[in-house]
Protein backbone atom coordinates (compact mmCIF):
# COMPACT_ATOMS: atom_id res chain seq x y z
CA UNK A 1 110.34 -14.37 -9.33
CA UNK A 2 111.40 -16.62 -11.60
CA UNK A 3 111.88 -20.02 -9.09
CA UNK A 4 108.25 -18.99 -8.20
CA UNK A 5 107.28 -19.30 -12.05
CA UNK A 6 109.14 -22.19 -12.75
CA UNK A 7 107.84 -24.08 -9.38
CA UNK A 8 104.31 -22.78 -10.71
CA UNK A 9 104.76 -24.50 -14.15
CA UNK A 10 106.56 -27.82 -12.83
CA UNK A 11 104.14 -28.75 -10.18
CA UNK A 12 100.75 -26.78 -10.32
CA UNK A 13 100.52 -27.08 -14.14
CA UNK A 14 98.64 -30.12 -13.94
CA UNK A 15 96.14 -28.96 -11.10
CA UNK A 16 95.37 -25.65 -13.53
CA UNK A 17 94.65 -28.38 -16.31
CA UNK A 18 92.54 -30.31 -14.57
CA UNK A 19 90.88 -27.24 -12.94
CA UNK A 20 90.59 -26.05 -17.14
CA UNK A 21 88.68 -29.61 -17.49
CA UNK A 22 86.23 -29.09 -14.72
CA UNK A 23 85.23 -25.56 -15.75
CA UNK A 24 83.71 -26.82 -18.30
CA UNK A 25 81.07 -29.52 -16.34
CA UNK A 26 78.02 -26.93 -16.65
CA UNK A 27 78.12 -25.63 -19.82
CA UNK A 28 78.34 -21.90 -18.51
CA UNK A 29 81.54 -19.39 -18.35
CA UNK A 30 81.98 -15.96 -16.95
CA UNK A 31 85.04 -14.35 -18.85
CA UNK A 32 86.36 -11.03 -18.88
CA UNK A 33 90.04 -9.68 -19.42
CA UNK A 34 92.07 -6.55 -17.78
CA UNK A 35 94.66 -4.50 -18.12
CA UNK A 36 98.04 -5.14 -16.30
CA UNK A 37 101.47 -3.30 -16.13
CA UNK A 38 104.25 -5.78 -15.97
CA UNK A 39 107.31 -3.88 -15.03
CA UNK A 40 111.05 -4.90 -16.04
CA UNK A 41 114.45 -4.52 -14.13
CA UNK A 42 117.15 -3.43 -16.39
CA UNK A 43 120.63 -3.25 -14.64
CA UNK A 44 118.77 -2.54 -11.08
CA UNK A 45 116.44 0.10 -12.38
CA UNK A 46 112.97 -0.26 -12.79
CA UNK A 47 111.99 0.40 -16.41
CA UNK A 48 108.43 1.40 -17.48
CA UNK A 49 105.71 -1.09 -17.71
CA UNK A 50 104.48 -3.02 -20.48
CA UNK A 51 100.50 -3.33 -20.74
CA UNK A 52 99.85 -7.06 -20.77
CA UNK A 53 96.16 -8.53 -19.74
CA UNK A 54 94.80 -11.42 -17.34
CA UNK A 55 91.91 -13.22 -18.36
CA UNK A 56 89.77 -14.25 -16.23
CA UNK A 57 87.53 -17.47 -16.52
CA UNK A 58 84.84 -18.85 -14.36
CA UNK A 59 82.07 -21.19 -14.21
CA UNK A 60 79.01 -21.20 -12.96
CA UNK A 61 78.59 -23.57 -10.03
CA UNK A 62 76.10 -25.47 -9.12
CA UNK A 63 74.68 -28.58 -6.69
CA UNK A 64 77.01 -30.89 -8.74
CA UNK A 65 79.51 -28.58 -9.27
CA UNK A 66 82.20 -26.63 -7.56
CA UNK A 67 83.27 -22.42 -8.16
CA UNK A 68 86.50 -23.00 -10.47
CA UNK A 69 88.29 -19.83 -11.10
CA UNK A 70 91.31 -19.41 -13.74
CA UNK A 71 93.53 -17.07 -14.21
CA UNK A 72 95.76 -16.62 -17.57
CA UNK A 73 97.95 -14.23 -18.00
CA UNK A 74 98.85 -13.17 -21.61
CA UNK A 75 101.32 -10.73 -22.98
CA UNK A 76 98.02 -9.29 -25.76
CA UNK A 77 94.51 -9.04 -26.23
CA UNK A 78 94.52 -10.61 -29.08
CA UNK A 79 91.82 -13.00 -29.75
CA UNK A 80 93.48 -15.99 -30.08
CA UNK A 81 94.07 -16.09 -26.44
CA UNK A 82 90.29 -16.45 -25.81
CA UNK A 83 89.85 -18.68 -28.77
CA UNK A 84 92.64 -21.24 -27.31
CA UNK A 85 91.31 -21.44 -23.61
CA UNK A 86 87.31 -21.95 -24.86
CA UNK A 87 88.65 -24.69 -27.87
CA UNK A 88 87.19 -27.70 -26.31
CA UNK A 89 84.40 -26.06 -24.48
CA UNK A 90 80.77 -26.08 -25.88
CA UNK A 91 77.89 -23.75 -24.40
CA UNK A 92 77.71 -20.55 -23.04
CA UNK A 93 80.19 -17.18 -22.27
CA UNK A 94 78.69 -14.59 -20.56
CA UNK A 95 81.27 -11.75 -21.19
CA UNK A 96 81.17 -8.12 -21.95
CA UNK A 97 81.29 -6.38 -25.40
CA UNK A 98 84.50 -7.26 -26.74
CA UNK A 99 83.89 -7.86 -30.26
CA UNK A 100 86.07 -10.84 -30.96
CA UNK A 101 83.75 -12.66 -28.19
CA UNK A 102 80.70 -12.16 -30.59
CA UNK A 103 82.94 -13.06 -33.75
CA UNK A 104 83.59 -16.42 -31.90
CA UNK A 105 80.39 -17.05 -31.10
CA UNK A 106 79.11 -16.72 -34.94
CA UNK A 107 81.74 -18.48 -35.77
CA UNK A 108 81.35 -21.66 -33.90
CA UNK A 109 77.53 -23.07 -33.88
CA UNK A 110 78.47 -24.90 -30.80
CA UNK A 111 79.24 -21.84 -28.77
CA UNK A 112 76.70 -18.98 -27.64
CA UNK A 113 77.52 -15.30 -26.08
CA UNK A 114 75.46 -13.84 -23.35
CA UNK A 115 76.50 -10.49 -22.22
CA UNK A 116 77.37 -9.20 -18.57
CA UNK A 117 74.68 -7.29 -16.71
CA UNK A 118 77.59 -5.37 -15.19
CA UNK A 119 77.75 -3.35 -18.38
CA UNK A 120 74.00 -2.23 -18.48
CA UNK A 121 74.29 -1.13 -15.15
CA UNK A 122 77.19 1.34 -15.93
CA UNK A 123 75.14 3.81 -17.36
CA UNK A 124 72.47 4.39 -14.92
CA UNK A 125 74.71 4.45 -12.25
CA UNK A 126 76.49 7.07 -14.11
CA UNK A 127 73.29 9.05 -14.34
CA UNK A 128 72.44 8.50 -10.53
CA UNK A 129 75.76 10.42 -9.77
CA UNK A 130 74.87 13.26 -12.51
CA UNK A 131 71.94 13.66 -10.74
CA UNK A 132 73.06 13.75 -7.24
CA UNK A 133 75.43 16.11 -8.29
CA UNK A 134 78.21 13.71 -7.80
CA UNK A 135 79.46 13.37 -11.80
């Protein structure tokens, strides 16, 4: 894997840059981060997994604008992670409830939080199944 990562980070590095330029055109970002095992090799054996996360970015496109999608793998969830990707963008992240998102958004008057409808639905879809007899 690793001529694949260093091909990745010699040639397409730029592209993702630019790509991290244009998301920012209309002012609007879908973000959410998840879970992901990265497994290591250890004199041919498979060792357990580490939990690492992808965050996901993605603008909201429009007449003018195209879908950009971006991917960035990070070994945490730590908040600075977040913080570095959205440094030079000003407007709006529609995320779920992940604190630090809020914390960022009080903290920079430049930079407003809108949550995902994807979490409001949770519930009553949970109930639906109750219901039915499903849960």
């Amino acid at each position: 894997a690793n001529w694949v990562i260093k091909s990745a980070n010699h040639y397409l590095s730029l592209l993702y840059d630019r790509l991290h330029e244009l998301i920012y055109e209309n002012h609007i970002i879908h973000a959410d981060e998840t879970a992901v095992k990265v497994m290591a090799i250890d004199n041919n054996k498979i060792k357990n997994g580490k939990k690492t996360y992808m965050w996901l970015y993605r603008n909201r496109p429009t007449k003018k604008t195209r879908p950009v999608v971006l991917f960035d793998w990070q070994p945490s969830r730590k908040a600075d992670h977040p913080r570095d990707f959205l440094k030079n963008f000003s407007g709006t992240v529609i995320t779920d409830v992940y604190q630090f998102c809020h914390k960022l958004g009080r903290q920079r008057g430049d930079l407003a939080i809108g949550g995902g409808w994807i979490h409001a639905r949770r519930p009553f879809a949970d109930l639906i199944k109750f219901l039915q007899g499903d849960a």
